[in-house]
PDB file of N, CA and C in Angstrom:
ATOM      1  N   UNK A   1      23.459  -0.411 -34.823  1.00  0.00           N
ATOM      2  CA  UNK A   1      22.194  -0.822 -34.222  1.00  0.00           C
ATOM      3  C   UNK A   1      21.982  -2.313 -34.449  1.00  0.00           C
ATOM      4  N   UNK A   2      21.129  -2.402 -33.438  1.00  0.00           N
ATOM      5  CA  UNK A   2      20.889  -4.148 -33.914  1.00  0.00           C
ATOM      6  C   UNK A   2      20.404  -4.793 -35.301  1.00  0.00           C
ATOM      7  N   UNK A   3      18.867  -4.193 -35.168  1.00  0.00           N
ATOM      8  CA  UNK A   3      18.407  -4.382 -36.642  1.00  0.00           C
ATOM      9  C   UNK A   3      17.876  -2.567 -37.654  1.00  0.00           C
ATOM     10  N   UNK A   4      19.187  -2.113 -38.051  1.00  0.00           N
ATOM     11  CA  UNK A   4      19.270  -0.997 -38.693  1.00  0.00           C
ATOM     12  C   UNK A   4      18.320  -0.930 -39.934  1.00  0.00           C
ATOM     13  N   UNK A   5      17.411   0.416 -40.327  1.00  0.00           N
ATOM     14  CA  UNK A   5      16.521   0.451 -41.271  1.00  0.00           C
ATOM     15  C   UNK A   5      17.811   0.328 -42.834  1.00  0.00           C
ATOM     16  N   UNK A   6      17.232   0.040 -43.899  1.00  0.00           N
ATOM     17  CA  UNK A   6      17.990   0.246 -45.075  1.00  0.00           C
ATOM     18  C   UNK A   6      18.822   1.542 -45.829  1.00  0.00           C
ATOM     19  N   UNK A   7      19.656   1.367 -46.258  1.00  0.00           N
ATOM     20  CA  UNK A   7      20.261   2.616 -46.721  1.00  0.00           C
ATOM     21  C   UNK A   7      18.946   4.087 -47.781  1.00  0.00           C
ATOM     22  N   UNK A   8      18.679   5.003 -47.612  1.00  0.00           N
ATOM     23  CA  UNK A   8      17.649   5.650 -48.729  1.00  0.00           C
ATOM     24  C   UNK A   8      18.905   6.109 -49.423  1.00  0.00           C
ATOM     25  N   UNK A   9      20.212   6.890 -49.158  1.00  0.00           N
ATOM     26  CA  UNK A   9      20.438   7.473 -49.914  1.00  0.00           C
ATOM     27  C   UNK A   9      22.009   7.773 -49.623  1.00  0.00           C
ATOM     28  N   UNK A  10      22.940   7.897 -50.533  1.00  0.00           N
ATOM     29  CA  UNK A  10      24.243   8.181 -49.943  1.00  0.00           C
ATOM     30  C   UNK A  10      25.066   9.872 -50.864  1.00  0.00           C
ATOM     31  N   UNK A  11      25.008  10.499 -49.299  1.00  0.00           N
ATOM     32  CA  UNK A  11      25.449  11.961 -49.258  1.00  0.00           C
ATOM     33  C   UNK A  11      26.804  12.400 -49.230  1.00  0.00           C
ATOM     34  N   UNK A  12      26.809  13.397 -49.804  1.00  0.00           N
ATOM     35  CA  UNK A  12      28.093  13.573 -49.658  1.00  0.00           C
ATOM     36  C   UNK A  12      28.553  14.864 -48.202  1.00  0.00           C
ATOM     37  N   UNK A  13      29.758  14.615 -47.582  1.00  0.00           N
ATOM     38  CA  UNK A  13      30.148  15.333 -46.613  1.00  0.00           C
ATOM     39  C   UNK A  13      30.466  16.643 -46.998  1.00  0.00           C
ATOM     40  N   UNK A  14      29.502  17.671 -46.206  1.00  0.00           N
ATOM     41  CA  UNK A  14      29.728  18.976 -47.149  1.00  0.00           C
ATOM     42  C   UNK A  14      30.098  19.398 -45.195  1.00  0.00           C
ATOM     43  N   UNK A  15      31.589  20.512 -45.158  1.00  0.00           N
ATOM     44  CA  UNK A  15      32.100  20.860 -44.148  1.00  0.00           C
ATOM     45  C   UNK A  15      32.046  22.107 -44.462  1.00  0.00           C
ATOM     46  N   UNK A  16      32.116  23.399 -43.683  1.00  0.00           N
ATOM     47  CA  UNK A  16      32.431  24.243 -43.816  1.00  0.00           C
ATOM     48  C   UNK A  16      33.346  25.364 -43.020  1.00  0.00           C
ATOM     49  N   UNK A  17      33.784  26.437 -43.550  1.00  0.00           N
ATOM     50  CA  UNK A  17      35.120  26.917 -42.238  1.00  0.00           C
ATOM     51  C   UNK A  17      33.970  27.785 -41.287  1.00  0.00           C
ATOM     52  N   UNK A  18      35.062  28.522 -40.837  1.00  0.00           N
ATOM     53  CA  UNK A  18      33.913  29.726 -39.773  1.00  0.00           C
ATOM     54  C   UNK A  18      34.167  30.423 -40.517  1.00  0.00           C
ATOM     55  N   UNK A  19      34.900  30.823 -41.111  1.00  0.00           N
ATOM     56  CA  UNK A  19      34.904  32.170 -42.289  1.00  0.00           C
ATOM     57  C   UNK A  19      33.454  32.414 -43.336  1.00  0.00           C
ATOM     58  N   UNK A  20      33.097  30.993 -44.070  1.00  0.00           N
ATOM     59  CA  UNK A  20      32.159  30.774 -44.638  1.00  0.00           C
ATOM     60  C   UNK A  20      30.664  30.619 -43.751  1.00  0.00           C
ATOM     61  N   UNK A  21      31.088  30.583 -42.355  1.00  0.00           N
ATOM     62  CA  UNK A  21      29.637  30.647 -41.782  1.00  0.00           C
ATOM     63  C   UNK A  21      29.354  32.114 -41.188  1.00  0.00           C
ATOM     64  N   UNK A  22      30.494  32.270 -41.374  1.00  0.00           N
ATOM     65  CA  UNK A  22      30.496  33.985 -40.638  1.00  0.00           C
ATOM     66  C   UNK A  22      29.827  34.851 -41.737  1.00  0.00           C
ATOM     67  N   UNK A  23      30.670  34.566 -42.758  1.00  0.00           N
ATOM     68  CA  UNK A  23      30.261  35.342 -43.871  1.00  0.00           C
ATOM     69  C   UNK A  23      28.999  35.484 -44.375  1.00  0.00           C
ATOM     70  N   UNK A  24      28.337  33.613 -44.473  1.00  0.00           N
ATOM     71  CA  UNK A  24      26.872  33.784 -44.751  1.00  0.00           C
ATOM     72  C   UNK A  24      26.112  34.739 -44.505  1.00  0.00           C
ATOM     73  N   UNK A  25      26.256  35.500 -42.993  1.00  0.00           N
ATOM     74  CA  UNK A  25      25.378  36.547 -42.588  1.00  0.00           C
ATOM     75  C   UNK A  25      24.379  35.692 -42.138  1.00  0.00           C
ATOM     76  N   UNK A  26      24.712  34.247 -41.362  1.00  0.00           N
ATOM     77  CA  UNK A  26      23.926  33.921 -40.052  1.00  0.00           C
ATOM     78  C   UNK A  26      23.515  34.961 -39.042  1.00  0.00           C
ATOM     79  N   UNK A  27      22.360  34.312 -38.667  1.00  0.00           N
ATOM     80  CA  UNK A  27      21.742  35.313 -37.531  1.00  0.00           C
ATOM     81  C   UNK A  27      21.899  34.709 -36.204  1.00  0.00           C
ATOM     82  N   UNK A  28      21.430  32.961 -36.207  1.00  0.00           N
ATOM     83  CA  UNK A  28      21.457  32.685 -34.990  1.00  0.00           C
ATOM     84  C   UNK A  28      22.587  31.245 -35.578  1.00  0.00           C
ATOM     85  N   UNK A  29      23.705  31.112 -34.306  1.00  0.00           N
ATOM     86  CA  UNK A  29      24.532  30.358 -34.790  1.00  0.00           C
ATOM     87  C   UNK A  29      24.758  28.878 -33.071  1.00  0.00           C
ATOM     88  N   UNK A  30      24.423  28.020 -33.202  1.00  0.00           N
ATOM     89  CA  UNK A  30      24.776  27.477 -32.041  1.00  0.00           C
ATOM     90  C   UNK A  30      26.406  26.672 -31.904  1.00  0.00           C
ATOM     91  N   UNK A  31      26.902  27.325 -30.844  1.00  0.00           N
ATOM     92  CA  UNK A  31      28.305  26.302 -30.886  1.00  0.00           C
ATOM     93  C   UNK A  31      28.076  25.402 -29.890  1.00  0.00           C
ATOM     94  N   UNK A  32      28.822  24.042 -30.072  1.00  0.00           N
ATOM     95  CA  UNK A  32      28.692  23.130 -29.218  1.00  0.00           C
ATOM     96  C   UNK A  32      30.247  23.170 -28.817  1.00  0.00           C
ATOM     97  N   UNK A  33      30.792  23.250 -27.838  1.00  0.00           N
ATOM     98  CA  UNK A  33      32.097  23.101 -27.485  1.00  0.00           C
ATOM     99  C   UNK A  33      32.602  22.401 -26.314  1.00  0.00           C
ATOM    100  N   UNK A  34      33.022  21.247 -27.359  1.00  0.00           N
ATOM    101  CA  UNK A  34      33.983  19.837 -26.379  1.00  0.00           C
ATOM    102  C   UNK A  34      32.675  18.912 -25.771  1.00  0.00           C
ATOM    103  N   UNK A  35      31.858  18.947 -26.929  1.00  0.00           N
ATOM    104  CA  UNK A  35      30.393  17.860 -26.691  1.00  0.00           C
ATOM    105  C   UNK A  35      31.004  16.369 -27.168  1.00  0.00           C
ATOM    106  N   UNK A  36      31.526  15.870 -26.305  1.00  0.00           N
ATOM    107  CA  UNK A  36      31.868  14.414 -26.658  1.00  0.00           C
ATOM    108  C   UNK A  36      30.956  12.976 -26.501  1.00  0.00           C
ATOM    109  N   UNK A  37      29.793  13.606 -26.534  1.00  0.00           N
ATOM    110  CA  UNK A  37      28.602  12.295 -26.490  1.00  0.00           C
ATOM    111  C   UNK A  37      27.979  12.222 -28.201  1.00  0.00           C
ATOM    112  N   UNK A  38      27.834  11.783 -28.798  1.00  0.00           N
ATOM    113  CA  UNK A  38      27.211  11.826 -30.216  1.00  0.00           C
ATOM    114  C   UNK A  38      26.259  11.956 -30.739  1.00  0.00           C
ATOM    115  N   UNK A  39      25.321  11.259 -29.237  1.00  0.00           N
ATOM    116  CA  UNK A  39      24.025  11.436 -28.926  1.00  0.00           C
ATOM    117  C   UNK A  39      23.523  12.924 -28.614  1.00  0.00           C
ATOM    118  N   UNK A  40      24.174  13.327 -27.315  1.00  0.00           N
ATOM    119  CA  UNK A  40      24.300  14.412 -27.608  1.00  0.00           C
ATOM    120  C   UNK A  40      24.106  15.764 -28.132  1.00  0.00           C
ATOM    121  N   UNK A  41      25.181  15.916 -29.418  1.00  0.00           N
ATOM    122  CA  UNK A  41      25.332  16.320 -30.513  1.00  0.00           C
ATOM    123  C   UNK A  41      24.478  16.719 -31.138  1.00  0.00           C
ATOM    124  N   UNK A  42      24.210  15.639 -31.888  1.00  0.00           N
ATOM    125  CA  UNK A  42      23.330  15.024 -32.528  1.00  0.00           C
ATOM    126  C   UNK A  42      21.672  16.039 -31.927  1.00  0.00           C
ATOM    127  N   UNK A  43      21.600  15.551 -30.395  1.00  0.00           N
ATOM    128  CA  UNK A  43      19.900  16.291 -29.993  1.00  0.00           C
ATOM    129  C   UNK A  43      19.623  17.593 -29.754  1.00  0.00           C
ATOM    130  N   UNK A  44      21.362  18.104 -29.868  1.00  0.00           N
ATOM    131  CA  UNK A  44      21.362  19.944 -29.656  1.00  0.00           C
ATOM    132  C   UNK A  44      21.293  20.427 -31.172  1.00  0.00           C
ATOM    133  N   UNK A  45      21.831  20.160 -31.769  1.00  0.00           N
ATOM    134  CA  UNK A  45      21.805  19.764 -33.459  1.00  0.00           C
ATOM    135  C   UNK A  45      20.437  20.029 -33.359  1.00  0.00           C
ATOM    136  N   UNK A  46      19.674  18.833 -33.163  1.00  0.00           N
ATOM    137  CA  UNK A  46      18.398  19.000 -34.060  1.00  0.00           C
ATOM    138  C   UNK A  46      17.567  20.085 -33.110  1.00  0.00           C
ATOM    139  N   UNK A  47      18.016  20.427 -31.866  1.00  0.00           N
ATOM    140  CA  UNK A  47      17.185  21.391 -31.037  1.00  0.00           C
ATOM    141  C   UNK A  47      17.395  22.709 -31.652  1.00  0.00           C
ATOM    142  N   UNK A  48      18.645  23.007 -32.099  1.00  0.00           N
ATOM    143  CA  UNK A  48      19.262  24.126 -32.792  1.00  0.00           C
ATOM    144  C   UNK A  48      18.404  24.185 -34.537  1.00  0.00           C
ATOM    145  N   UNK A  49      18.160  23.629 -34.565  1.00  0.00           N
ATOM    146  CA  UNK A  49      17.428  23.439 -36.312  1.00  0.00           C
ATOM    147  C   UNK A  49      16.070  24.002 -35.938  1.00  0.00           C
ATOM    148  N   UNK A  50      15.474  23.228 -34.617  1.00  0.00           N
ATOM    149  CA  UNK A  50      13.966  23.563 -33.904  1.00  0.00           C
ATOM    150  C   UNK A  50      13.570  24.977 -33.822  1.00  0.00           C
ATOM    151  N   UNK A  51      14.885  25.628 -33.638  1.00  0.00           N
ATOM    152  CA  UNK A  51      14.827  27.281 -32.540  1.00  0.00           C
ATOM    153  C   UNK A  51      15.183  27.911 -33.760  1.00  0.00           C
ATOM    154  N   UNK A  52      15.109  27.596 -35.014  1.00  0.00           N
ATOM    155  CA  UNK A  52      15.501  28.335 -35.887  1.00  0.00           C
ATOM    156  C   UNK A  52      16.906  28.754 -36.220  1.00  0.00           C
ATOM    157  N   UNK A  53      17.970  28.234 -35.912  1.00  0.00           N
ATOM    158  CA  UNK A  53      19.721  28.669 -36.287  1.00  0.00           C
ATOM    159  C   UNK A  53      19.834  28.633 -37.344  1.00  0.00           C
ATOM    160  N   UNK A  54      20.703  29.329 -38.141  1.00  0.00           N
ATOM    161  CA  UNK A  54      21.246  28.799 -38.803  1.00  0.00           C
ATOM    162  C   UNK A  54      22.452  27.888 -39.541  1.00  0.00           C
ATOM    163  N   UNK A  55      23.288  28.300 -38.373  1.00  0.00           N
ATOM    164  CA  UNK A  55      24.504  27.153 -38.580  1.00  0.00           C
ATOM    165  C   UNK A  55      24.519  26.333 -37.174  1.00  0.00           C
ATOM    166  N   UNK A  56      25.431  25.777 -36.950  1.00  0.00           N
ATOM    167  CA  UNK A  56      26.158  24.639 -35.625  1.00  0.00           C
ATOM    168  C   UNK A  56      27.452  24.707 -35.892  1.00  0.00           C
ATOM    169  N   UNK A  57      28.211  24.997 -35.015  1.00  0.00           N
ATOM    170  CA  UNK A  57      29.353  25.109 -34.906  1.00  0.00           C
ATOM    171  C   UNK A  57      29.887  24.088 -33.989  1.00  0.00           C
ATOM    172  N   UNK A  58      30.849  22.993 -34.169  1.00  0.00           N
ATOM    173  CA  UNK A  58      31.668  22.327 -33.614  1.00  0.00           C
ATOM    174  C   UNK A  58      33.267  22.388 -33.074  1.00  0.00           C
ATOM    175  N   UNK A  59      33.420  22.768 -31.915  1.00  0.00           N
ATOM    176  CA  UNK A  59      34.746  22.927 -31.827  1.00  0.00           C
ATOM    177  C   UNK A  59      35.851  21.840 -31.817  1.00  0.00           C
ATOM    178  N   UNK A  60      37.199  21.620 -31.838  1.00  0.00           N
ATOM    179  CA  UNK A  60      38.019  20.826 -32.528  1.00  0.00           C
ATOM    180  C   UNK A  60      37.588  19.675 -31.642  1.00  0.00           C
ATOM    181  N   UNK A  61      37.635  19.819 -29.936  1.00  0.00           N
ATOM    182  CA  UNK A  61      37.255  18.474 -29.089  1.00  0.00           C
ATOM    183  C   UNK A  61      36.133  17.860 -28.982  1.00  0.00           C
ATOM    184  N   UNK A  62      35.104  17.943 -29.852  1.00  0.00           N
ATOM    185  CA  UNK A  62      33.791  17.913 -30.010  1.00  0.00           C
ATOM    186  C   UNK A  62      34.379  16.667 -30.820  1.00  0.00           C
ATOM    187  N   UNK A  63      32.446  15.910 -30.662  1.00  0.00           N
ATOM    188  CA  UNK A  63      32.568  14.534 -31.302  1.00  0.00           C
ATOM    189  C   UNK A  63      32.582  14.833 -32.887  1.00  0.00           C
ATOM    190  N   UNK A  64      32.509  13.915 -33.903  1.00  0.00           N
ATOM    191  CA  UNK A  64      32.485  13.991 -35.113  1.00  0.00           C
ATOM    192  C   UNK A  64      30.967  13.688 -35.259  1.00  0.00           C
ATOM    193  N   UNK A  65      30.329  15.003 -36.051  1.00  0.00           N
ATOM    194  CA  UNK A  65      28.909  14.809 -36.019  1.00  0.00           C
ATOM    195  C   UNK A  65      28.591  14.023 -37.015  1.00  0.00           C
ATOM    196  N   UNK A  66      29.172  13.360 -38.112  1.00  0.00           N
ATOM    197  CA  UNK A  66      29.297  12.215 -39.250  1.00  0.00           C
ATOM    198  C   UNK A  66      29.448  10.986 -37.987  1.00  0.00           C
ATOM    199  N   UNK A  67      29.576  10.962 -37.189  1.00  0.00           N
ATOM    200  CA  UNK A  67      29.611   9.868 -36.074  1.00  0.00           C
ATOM    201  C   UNK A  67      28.243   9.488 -36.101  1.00  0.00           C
ATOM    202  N   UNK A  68      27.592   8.143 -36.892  1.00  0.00           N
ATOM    203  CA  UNK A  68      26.581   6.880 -36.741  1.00  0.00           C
ATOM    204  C   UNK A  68      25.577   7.463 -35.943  1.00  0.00           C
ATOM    205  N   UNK A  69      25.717   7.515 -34.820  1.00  0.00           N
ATOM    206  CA  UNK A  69      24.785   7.823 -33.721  1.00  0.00           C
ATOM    207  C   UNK A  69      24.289   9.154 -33.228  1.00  0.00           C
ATOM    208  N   UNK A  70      25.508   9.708 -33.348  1.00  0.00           N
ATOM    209  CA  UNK A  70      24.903  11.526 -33.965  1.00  0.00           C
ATOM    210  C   UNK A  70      23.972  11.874 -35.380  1.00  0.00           C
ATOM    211  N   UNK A  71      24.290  11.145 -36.102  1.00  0.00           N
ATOM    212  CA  UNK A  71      23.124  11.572 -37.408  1.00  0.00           C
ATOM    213  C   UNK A  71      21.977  10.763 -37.165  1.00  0.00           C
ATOM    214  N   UNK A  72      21.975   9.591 -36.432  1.00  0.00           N
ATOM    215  CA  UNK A  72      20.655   9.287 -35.972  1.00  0.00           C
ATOM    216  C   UNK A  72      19.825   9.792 -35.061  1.00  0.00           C
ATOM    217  N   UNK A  73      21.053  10.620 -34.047  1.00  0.00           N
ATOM    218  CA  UNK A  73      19.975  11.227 -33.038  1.00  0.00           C
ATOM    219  C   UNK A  73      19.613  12.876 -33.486  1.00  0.00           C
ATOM    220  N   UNK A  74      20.167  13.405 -35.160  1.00  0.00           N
ATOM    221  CA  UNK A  74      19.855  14.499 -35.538  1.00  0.00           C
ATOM    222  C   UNK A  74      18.009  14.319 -36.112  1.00  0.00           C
ATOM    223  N   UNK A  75      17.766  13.101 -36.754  1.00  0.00           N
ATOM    224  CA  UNK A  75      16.232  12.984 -36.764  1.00  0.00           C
ATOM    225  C   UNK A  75      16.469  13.458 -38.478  1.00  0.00           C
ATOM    226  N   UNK A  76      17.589  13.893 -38.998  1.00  0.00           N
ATOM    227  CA  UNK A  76      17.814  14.672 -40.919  1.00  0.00           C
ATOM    228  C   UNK A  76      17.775  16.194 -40.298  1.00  0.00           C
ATOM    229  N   UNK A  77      17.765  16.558 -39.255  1.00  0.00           N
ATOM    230  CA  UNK A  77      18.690  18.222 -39.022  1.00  0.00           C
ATOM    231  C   UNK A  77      19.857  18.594 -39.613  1.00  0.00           C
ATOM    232  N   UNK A  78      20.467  17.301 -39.675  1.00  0.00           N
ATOM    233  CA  UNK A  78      22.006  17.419 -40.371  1.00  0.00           C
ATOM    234  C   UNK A  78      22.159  17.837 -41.380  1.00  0.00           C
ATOM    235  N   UNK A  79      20.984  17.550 -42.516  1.00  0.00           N
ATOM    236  CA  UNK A  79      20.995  17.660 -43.631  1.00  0.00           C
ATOM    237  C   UNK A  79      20.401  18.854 -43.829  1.00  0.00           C
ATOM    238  N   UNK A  80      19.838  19.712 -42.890  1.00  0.00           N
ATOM    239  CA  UNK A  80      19.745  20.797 -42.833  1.00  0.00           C
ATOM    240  C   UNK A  80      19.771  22.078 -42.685  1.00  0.00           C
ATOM    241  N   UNK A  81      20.884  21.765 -41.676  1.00  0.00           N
ATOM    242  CA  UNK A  81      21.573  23.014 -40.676  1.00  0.00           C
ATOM    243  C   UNK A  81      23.270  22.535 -41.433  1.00  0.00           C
TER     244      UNK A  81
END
């Protein structure tokens, strides 16, 4: 961004398989598959957090949701879902 707010806090990348999301005993799960905008991502992400999901699923051709502009357009969904 041009003029970016300051760092609050630095997280660590927590990934998980489908085995471990399966297993959780999710109820509502959204997949995004072969979403290559970040933006995107990122606004189904946080729409999926909105509607109550509990996981997001990314398939392999999908953007990298650690992608800058996807965690900005998650709003901190990321850190939640």
């Amino acid at each position: 961004t041009i003029s970016p707010q300051g760092i609050v806090a630095v997280c660590r990348i927590t990934d998980y398989d489908l085995d471990d999301v399966l297993a959780s005993g999710a109820q509502l799960i959204a997949v995004l598959c072969e979403v290559r905008d970040p933006g995107n991502a990122g606004t189904i992400l946080r729409a999926a957090d909105s509607a109550g999901a509990d996981a997001v699923i990314l398939t392999a051709a999908s953007v990298d949701i650690h992608n800058p502009k996807a965690v900005r357009s998650t709003a901190g969904s990321l850190f939640h879902l």
